[in-house]
Each structure stands twice: as structure tokens, then as C-alpha cells.
Protein backbone atom coordinates (compact mmCIF):
# COMPACT_ATOMS: atom_id res chain seq x y z
CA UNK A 1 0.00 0.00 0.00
CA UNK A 2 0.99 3.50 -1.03
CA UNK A 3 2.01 5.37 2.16
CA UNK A 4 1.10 8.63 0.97
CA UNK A 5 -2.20 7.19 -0.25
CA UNK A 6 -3.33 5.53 3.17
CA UNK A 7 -2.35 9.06 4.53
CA UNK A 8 -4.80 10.69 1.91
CA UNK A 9 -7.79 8.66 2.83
CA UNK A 10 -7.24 8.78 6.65
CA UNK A 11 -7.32 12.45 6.54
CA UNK A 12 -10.56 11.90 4.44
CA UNK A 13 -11.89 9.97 6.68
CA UNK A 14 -10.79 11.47 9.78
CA UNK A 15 -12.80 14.85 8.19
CA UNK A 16 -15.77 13.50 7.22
CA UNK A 17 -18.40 14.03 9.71
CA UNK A 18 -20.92 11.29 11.07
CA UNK A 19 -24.57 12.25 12.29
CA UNK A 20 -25.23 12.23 15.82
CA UNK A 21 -29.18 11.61 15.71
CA UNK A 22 -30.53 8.29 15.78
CA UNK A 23 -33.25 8.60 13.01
CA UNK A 24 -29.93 9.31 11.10
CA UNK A 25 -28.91 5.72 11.01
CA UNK A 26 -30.98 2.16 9.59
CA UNK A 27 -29.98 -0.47 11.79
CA UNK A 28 -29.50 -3.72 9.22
CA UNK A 29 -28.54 -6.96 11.67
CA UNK A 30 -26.84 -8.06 14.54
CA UNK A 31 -23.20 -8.63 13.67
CA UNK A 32 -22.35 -9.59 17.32
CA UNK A 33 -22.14 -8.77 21.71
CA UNK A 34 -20.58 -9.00 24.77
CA UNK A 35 -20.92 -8.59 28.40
CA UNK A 36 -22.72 -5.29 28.03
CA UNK A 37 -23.19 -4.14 24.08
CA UNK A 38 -24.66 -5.27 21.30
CA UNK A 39 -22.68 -4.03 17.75
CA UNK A 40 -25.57 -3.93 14.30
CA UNK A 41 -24.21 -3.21 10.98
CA UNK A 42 -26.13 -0.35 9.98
CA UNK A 43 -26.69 2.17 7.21
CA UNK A 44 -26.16 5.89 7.64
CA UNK A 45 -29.18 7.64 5.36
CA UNK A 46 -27.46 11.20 5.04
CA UNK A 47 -24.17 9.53 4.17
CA UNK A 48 -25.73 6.39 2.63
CA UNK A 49 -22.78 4.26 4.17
CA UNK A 50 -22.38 0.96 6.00
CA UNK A 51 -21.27 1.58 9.80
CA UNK A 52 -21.42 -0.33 12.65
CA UNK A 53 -23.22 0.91 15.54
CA UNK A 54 -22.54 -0.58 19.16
CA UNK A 55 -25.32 -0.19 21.88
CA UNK A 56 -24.86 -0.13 25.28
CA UNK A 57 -26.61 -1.80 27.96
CA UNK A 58 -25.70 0.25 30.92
CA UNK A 59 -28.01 -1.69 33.51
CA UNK A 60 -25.57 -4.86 32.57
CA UNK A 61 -22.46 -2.50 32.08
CA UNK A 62 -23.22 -0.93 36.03
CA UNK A 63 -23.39 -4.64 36.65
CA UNK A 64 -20.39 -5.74 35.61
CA UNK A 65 -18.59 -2.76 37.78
């Protein structure tokens, strides 16, 4: 891999900027969890990219303390 290129689309990426509201994002499936989170492949609408989203259960998170 180019160097310079995997610089290029870091800085890309690290400027692009994701939406913050929930009604912003199309949760698609589960793609897997742990003690206290659940992580869903999603779609951002605005953006119309795949992300993943992780969810947090804090009741079993504040258990787990």
C-alpha cells in the first residue's frame, strides 16, 4: 500500500463528519455482543454508508462494575 495514499484517505476519513441523531442511522442486523453491548451493521441515510453501531446496555455494564 501506497504510504502517501493511506495518509490521503485517513485524513478523508478522519474529516468526514458522522450524524449524531438516531433517526440518522438504519440499523440492518446483529453482527455480534458482549458482556454489556450489542454491535448492528447499519446504514447511515445522510451519508448512505455501512457503519457499525454498538449499543450499550448500561443496567448490565453498572453490573459488571
Amino acid at each position: 500500500m501506497d504510504k502517501k495514499a493511506g495518509k490521503t484517505e485517513k485524513e478523508a476519513a478522519d474529516r468526514r463528519k458522522y450524524p449524531i441523531r438516531q433517526e440518522d442511522y438504519e440499523l440492518c442486523e446483529e453482527v455480534g455482543q458482549g458482556a454489556s453491548a450489542v454491535v448492528y451493521r447499519a446504514r447511515c441515510i445522510p451519508l448512505n454508508e455501512i457503519v457499525a453501531i454498538k449499543v450499550l446496555d448500561f443496567e448490565k455494564a453498572k453490573a459488571d462494575l
